[in-house]
C-alpha atoms as a PDB file:
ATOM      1  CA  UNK A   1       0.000   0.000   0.000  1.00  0.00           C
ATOM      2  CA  UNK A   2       2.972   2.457   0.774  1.00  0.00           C
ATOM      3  CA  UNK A   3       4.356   1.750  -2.693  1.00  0.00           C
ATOM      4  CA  UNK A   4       1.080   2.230  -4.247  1.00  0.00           C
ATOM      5  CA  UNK A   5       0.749   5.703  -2.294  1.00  0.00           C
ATOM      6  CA  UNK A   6       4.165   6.875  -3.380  1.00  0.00           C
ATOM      7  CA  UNK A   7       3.749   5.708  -6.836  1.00  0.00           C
ATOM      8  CA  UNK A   8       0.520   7.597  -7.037  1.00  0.00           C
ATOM      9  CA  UNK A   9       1.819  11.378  -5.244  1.00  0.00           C
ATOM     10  CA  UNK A  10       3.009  13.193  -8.618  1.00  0.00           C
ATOM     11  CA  UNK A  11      -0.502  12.025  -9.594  1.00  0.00           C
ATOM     12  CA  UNK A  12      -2.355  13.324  -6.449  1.00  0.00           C
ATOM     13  CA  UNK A  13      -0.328  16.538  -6.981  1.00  0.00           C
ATOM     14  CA  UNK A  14      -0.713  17.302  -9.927  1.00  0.00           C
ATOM     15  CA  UNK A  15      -4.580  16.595  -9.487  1.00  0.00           C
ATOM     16  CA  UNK A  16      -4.298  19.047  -6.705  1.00  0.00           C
ATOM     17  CA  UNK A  17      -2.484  21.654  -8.242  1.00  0.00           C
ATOM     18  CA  UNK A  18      -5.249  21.969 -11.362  1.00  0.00           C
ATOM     19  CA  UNK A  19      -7.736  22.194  -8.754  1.00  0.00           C
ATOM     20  CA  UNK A  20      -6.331  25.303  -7.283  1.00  0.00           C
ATOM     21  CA  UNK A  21      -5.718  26.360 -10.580  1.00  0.00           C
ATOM     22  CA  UNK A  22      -9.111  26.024 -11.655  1.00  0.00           C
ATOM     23  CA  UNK A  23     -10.896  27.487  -8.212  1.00  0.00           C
ATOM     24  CA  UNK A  24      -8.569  30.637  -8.803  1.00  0.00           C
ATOM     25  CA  UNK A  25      -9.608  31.522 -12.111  1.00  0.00           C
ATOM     26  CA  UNK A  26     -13.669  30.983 -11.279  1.00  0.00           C
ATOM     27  CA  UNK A  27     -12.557  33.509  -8.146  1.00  0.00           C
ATOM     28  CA  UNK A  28     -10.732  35.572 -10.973  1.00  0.00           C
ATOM     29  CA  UNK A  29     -14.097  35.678 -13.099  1.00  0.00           C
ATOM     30  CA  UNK A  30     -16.672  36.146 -10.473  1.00  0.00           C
ATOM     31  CA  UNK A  31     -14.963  39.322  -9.243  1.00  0.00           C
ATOM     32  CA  UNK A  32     -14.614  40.264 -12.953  1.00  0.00           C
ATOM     33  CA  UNK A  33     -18.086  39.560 -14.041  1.00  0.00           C
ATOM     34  CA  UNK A  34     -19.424  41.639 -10.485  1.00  0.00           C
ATOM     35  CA  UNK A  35     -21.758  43.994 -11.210  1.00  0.00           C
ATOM     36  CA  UNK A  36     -19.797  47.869 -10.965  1.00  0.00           C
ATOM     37  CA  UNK A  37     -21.954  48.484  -8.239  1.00  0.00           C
ATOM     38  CA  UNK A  38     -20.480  45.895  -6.190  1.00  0.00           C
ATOM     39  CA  UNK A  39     -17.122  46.184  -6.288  1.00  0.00           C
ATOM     40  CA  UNK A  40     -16.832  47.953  -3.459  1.00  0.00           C
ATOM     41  CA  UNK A  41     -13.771  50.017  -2.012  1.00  0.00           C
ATOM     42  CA  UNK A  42     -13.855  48.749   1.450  1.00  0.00           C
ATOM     43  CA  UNK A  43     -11.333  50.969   2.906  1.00  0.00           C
ATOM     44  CA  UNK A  44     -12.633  54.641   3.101  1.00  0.00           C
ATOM     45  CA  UNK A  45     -12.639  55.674   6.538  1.00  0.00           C
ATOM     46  CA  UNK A  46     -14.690  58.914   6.129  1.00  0.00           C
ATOM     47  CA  UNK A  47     -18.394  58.449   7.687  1.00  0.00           C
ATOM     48  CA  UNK A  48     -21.295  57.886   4.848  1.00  0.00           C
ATOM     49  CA  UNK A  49     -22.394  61.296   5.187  1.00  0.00           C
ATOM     50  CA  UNK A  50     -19.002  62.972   4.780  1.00  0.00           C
ATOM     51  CA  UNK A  51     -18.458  60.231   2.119  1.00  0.00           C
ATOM     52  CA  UNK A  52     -21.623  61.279   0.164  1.00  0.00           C
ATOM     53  CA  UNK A  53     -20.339  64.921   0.777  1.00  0.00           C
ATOM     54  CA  UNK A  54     -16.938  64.363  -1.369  1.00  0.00           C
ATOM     55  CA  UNK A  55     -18.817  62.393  -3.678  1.00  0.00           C
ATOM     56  CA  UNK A  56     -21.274  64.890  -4.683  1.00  0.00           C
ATOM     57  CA  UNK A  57     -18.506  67.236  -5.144  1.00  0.00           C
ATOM     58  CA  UNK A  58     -16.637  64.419  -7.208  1.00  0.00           C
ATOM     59  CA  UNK A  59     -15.987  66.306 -10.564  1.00  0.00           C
ATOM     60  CA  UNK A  60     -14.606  69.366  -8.238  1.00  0.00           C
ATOM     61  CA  UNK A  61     -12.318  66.932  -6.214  1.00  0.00           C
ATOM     62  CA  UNK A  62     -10.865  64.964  -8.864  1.00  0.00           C
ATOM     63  CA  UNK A  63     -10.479  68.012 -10.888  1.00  0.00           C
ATOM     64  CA  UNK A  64      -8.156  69.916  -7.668  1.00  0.00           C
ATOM     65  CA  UNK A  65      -6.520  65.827  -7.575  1.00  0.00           C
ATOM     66  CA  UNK A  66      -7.671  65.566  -4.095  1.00  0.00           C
ATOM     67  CA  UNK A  67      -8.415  62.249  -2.502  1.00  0.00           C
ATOM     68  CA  UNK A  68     -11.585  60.713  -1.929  1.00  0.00           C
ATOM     69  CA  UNK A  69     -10.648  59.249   1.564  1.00  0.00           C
ATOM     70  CA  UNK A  70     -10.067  62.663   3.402  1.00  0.00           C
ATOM     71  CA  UNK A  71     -12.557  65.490   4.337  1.00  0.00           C
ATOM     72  CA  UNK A  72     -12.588  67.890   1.064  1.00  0.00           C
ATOM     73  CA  UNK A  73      -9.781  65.975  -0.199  1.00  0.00           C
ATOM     74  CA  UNK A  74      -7.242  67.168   1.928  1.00  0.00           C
ATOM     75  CA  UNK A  75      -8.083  67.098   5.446  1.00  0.00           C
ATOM     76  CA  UNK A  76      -6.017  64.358   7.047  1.00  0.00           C
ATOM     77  CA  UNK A  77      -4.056  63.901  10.173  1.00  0.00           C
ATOM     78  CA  UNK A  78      -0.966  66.558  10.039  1.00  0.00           C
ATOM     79  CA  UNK A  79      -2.075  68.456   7.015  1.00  0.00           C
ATOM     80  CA  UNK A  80      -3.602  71.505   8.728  1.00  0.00           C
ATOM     81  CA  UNK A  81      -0.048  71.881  10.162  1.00  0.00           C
ATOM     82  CA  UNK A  82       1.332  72.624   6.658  1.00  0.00           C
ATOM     83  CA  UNK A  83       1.116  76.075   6.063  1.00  0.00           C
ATOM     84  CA  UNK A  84       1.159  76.324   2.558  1.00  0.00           C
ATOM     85  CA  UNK A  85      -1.527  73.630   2.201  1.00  0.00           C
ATOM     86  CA  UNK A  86      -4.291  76.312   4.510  1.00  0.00           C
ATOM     87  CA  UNK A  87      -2.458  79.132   2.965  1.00  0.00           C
ATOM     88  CA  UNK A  88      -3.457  77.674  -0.585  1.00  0.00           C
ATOM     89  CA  UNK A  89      -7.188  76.837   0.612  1.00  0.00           C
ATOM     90  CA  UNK A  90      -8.027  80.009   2.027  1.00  0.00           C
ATOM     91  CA  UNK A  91      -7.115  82.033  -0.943  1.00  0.00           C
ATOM     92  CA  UNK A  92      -9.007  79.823  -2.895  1.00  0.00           C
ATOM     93  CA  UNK A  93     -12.185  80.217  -0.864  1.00  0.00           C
ATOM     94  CA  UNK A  94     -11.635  83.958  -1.042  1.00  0.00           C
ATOM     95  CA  UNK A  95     -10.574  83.805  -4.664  1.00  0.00           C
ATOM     96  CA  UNK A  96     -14.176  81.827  -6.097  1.00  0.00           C
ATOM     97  CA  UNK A  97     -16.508  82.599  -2.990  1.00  0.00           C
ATOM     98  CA  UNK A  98     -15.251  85.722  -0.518  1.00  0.00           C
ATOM     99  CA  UNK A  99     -15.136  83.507   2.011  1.00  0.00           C
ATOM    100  CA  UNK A 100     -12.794  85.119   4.987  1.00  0.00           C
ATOM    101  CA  UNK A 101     -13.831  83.638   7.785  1.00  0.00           C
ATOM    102  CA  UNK A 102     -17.090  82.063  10.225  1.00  0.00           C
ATOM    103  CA  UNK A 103     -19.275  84.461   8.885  1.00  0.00           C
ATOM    104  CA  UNK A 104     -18.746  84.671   5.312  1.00  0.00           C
ATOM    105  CA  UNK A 105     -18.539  81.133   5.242  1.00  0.00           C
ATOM    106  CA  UNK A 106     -22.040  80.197   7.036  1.00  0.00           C
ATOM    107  CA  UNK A 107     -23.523  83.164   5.220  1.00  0.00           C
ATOM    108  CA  UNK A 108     -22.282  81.932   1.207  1.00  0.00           C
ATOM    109  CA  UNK A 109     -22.663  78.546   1.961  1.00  0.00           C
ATOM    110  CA  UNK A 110     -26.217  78.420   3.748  1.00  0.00           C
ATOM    111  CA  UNK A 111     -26.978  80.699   0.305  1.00  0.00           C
ATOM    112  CA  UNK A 112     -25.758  78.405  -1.900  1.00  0.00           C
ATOM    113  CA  UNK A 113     -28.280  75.420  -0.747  1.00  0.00           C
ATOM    114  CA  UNK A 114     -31.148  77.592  -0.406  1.00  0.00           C
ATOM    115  CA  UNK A 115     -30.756  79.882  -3.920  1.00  0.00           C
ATOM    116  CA  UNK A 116     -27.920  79.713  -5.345  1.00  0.00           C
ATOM    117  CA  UNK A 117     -27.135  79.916  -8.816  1.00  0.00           C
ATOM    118  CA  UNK A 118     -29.999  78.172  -9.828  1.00  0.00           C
ATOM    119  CA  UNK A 119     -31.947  81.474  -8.589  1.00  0.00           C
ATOM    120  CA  UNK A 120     -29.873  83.554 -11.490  1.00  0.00           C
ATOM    121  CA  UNK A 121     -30.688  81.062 -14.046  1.00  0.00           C
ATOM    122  CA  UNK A 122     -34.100  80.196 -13.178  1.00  0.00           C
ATOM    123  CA  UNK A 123     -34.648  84.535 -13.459  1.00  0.00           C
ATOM    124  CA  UNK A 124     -32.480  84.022 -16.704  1.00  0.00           C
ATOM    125  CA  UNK A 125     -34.367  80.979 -18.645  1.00  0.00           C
ATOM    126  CA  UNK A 126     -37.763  83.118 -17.885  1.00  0.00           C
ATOM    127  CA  UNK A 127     -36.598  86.191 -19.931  1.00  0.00           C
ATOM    128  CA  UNK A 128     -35.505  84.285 -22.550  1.00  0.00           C
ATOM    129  CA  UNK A 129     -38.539  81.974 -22.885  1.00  0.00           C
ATOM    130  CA  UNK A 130     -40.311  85.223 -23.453  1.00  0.00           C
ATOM    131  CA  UNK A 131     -38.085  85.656 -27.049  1.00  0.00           C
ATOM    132  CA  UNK A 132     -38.011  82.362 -27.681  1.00  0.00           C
ATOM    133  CA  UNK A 133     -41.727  80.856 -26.799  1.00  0.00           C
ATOM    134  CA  UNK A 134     -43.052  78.044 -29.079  1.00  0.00           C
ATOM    135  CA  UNK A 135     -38.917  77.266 -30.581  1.00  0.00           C
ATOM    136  CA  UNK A 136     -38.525  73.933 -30.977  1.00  0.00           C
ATOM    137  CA  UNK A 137     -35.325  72.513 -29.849  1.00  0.00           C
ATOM    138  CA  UNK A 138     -33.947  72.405 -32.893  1.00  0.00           C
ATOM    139  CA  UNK A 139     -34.758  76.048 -33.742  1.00  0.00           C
ATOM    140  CA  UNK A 140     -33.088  76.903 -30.693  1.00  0.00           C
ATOM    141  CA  UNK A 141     -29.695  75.150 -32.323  1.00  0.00           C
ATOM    142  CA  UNK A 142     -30.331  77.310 -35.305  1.00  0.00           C
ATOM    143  CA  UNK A 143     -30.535  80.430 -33.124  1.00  0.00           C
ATOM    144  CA  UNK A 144     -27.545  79.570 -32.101  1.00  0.00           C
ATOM    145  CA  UNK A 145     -25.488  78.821 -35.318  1.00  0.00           C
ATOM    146  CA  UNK A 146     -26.076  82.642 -36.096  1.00  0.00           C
ATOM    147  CA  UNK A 147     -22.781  82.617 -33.804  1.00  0.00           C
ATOM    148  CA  UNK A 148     -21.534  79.587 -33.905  1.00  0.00           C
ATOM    149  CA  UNK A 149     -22.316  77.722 -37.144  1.00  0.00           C
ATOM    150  CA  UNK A 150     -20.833  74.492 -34.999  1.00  0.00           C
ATOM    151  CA  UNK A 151     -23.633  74.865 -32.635  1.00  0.00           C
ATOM    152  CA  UNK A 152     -25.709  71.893 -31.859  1.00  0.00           C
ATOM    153  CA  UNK A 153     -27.902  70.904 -28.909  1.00  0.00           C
ATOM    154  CA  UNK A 154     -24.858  71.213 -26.465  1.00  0.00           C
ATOM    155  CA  UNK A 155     -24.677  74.533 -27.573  1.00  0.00           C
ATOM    156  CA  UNK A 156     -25.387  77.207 -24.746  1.00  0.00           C
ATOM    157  CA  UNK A 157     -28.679  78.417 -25.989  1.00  0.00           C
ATOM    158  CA  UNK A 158     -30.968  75.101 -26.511  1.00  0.00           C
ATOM    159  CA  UNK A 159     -28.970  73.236 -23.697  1.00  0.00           C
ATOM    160  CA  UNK A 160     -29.779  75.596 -21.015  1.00  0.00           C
ATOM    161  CA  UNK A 161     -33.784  76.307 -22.344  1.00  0.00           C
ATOM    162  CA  UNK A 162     -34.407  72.566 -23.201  1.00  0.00           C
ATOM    163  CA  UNK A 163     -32.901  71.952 -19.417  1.00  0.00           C
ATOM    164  CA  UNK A 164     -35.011  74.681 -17.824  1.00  0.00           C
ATOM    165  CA  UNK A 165     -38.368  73.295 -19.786  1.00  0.00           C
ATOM    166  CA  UNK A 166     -38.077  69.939 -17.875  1.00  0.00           C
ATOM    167  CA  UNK A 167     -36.520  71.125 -14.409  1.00  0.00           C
ATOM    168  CA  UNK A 168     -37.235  74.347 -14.023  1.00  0.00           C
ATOM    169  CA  UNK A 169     -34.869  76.426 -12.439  1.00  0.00           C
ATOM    170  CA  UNK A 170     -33.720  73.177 -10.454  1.00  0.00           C
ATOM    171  CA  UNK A 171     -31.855  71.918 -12.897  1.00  0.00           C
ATOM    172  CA  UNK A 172     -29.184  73.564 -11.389  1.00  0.00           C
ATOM    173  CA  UNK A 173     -29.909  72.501  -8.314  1.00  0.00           C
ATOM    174  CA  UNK A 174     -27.092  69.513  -8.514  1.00  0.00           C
ATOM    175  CA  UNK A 175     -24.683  71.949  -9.328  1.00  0.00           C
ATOM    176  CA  UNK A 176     -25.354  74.292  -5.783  1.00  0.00           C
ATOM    177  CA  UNK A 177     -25.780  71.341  -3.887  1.00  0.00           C
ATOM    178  CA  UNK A 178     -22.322  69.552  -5.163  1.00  0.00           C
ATOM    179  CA  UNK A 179     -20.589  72.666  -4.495  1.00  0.00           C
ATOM    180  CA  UNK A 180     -22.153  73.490  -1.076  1.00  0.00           C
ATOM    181  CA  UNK A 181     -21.101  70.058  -0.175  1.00  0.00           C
ATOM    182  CA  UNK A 182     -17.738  70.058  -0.362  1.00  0.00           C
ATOM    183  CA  UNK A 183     -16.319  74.072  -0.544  1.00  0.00           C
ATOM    184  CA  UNK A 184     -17.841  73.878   3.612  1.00  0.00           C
ATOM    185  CA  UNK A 185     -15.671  71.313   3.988  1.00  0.00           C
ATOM    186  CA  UNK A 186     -12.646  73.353   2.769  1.00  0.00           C
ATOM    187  CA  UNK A 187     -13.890  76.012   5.277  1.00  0.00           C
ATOM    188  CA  UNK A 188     -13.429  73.056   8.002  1.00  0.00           C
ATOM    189  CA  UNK A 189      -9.984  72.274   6.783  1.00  0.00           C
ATOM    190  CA  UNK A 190      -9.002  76.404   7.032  1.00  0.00           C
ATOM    191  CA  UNK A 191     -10.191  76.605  10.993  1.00  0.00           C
ATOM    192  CA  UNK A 192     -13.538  78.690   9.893  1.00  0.00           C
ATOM    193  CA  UNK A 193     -16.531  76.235  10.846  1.00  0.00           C
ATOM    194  CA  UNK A 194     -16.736  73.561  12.870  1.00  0.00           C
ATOM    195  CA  UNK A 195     -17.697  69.982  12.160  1.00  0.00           C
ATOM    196  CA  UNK A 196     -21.673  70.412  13.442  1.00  0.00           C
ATOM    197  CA  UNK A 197     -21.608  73.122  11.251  1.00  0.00           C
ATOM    198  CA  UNK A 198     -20.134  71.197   8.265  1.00  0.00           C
ATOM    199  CA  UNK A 199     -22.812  68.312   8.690  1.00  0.00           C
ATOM    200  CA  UNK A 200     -25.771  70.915   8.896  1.00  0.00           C
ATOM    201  CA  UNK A 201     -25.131  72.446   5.422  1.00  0.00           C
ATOM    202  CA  UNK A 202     -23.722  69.128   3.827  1.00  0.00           C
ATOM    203  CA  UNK A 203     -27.285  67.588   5.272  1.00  0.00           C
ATOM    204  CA  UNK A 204     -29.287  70.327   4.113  1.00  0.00           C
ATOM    205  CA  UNK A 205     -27.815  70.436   0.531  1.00  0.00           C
ATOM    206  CA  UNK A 206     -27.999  66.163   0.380  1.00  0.00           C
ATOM    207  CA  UNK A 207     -31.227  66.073   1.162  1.00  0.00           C
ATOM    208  CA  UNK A 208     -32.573  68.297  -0.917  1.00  0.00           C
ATOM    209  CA  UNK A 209     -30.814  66.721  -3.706  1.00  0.00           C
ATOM    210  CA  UNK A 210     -32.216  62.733  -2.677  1.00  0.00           C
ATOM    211  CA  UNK A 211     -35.261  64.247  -2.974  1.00  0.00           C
ATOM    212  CA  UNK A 212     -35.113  65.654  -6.078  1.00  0.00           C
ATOM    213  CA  UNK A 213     -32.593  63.171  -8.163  1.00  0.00           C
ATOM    214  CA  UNK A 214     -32.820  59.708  -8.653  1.00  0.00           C
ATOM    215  CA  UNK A 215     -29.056  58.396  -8.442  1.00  0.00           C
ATOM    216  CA  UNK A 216     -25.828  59.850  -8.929  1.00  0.00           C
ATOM    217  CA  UNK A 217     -26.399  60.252 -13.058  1.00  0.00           C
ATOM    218  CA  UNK A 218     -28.962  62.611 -12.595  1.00  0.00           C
ATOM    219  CA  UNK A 219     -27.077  64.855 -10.198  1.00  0.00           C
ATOM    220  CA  UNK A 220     -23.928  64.809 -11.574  1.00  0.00           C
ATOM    221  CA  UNK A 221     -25.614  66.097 -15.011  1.00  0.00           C
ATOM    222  CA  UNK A 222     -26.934  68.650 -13.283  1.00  0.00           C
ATOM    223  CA  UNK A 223     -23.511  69.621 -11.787  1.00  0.00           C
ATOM    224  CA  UNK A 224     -21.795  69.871 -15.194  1.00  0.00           C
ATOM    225  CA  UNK A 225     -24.896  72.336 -16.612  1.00  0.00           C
ATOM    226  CA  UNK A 226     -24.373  74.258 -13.590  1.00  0.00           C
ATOM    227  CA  UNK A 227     -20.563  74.448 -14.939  1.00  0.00           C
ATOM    228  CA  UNK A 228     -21.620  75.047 -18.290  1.00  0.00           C
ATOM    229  CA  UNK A 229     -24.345  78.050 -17.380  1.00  0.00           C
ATOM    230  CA  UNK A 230     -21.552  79.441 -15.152  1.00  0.00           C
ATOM    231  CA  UNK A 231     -19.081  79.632 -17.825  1.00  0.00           C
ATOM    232  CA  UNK A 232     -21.906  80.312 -20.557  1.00  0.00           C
ATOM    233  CA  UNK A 233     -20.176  78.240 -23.017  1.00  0.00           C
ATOM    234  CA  UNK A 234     -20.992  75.335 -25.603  1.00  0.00           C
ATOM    235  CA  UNK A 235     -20.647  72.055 -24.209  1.00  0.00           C
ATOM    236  CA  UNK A 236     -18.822  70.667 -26.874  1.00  0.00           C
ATOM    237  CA  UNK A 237     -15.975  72.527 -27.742  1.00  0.00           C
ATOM    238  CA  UNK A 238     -13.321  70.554 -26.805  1.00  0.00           C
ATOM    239  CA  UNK A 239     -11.425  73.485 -25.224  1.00  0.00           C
ATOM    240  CA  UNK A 240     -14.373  74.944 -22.861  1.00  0.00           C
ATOM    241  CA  UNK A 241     -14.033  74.049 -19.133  1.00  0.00           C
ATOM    242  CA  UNK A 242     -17.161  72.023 -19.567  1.00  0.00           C
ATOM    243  CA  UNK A 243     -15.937  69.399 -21.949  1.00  0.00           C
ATOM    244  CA  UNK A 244     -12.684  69.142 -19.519  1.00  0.00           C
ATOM    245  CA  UNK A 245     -14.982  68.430 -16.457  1.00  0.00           C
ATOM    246  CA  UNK A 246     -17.329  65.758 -18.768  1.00  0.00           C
ATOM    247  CA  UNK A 247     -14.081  63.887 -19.403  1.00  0.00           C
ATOM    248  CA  UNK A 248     -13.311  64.172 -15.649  1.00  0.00           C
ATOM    249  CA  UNK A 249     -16.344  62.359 -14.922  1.00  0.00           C
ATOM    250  CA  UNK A 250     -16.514  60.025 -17.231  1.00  0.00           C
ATOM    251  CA  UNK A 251     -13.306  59.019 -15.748  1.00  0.00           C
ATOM    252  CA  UNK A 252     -14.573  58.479 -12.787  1.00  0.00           C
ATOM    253  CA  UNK A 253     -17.400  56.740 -13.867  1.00  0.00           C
ATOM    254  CA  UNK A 254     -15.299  53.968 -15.954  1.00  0.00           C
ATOM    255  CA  UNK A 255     -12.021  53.775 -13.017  1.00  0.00           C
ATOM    256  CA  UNK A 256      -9.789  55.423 -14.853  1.00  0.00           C
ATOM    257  CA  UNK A 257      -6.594  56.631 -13.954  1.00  0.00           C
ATOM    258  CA  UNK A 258      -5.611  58.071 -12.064  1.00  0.00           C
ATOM    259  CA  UNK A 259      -9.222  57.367 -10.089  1.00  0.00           C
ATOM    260  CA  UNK A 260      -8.930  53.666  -9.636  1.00  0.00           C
ATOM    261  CA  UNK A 261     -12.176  54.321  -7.294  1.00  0.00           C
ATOM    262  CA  UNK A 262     -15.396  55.113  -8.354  1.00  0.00           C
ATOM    263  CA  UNK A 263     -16.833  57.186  -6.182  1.00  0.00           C
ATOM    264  CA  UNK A 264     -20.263  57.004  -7.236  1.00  0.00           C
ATOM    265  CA  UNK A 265     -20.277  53.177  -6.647  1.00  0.00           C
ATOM    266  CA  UNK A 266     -18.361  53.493  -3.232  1.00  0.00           C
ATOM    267  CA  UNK A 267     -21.720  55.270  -1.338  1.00  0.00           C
ATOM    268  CA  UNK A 268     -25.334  54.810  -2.617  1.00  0.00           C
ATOM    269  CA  UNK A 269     -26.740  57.754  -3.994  1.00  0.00           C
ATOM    270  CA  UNK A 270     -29.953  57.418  -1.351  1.00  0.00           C
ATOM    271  CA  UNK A 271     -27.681  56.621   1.546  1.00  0.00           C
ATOM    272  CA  UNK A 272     -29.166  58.427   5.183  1.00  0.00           C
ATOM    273  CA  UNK A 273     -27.192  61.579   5.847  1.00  0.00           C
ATOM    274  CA  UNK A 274     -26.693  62.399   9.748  1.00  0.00           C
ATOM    275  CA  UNK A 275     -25.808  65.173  11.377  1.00  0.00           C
ATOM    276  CA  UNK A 276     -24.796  62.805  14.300  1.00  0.00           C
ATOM    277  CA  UNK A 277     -20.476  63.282  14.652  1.00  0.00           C
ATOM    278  CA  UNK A 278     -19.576  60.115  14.649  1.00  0.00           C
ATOM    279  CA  UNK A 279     -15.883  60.609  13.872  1.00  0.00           C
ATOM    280  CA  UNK A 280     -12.538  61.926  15.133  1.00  0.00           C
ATOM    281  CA  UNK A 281     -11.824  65.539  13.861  1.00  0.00           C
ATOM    282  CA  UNK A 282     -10.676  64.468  10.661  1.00  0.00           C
ATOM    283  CA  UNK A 283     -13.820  62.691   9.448  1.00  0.00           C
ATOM    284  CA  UNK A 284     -12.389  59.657  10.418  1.00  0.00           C
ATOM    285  CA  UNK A 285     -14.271  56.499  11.494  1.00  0.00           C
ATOM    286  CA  UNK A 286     -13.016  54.802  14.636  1.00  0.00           C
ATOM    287  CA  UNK A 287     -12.911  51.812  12.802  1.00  0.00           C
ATOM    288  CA  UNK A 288     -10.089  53.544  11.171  1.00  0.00           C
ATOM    289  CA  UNK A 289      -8.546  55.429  13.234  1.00  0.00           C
ATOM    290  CA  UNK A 290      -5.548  53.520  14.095  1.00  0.00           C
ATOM    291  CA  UNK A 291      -4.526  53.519  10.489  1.00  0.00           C
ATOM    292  CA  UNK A 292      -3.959  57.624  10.902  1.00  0.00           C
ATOM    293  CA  UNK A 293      -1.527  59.505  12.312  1.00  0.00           C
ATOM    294  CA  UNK A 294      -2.060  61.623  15.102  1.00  0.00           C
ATOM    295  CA  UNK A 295      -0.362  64.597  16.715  1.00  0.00           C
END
């Protein structure tokens, strides 16, 4: 029988080893054939509301090449003691928003979730309806070749009309809420709210976007036409700021690099928000926290 046993081992192992072989690769192909949705990045140790937060200001934070695992993208354990890191996010905040300290910050941020920019347009879209009443979508595009004979329904004209037809002046509204999500978060990072404040406006603006938006498409459509009306410019020329930010997210959408993570499968679009602090100062689970650095 001992004979038998050693005459029969290469046999056993190589019996063996194609097994392994074979359970790897149906590992290999399960992950592969995974829906997006759950492949899951299973190390973020932000909270799911400050999560959400970053991720509705995704196209804004990959654009700065921020990460997705700290508070605004660059709030992490040590950072506020580098000068030139708070010295380059308040000029910023004063630079785009006037934001110079508690005050200003509550004041433009609170602002932005409850009017916004969608409060220009929506004033806007209703003066020009008035000229252009009863246009078709495609005479809108012809309106707008008398500028640009390129124009087409990106164009400025019938893209913002045709969007304020179906939405009304909240089809901006993904574009305040995105941006009132994570610039409050910058004013955290600077020393200029504090974190209860952070989760009241982040709260406020993600609510009122669940409620309005289906999923993370939606919103982050209405993000980019907020960009676009801002910059009152034709989505597709390939040199406006709009068709560099639609690029940016469909980046992020696919996992390309250098954003490996999709953010927008990471933390459900209709996830609960809290204004409960669950975290350390830094946004940081518990979990987590022995992962991170701390003074």
């Amino acid at each position: 029988m001992k004979y038998v046993l050693e005459a029969l081992a290469p046999l056993l192992i190589s019996i063996g080893g194609a097994l392994a072989f074979i359970l790897i690769l149906r590992a290999v192909c399960i992950h592969v054939q995974r829906p997006r949705e759950a492949r899951r990045d299973t190390y973020t140790p932000l909270s799911p509301t400050l999560q959400w937060m970053n991720t509705a200001g995704a196209i804004l934070l990959a654009t700065n090449k921020h990460s997705f695992r700290y508070m605004g993208g660059v709030f992490y354990p040590g950072n506020e003691n580098k000068q030139e890191s708070v010295d380059s996010i308040k000029r910023s905040l004063w630079d785009y928003w006037e934001i110079q300290g508690h005050e200003s910050a509550m004041d433009t941020m609170t602002r932005l979730v409850r009017s916004g920019m969608r409060r220009w347009y929506g004033e806007e879209m209703q003066k020009l309806e008035t000229v252009y009443h009863g246009y078709s979508e495609e005479e809108l595009i012809e309106v707008a070749r008398q500028e640009n004979p390129k124009a087409d329904e990106d164009s400025f004209l019938p893209k913002m009309i045709m969007a304020y037809r179906r939405y009304g002046e909240n089809a901006l509204l993904g574009w305040d809420a995105g941006r009132a999500a994570y610039i409050i978060q910058w004013c955290y990072f600077v020393g200029y709210v504090s974190m209860e404040e952070v989760l009241e406006i982040g709260v406020e603006a993600g609510k009122m976007a669940q409620k309005y938006f289906q999923n993370w498409e939606e919103m982050m459509e209405s993000y980019l036409l907020g960009g676009q009306y801002w910059q009152r410019e034709d989505a597709s020329d390939p040199d406006s700021m709009t068709a560099e930010r639609w690029k940016i997210y469909e980046a992020l959408w696919k996992g390309k690099k250098p954003y490996k993570k999709i953010p927008y499968t990471t933390i459900a679009f209709d996830t609960p928000l809290s204004r409960e602090i669950i975290t350390d100062r830094y946004g940081i689970m518990p979990e987590y926290q022995k992962y991170y650095r701390k003074e």
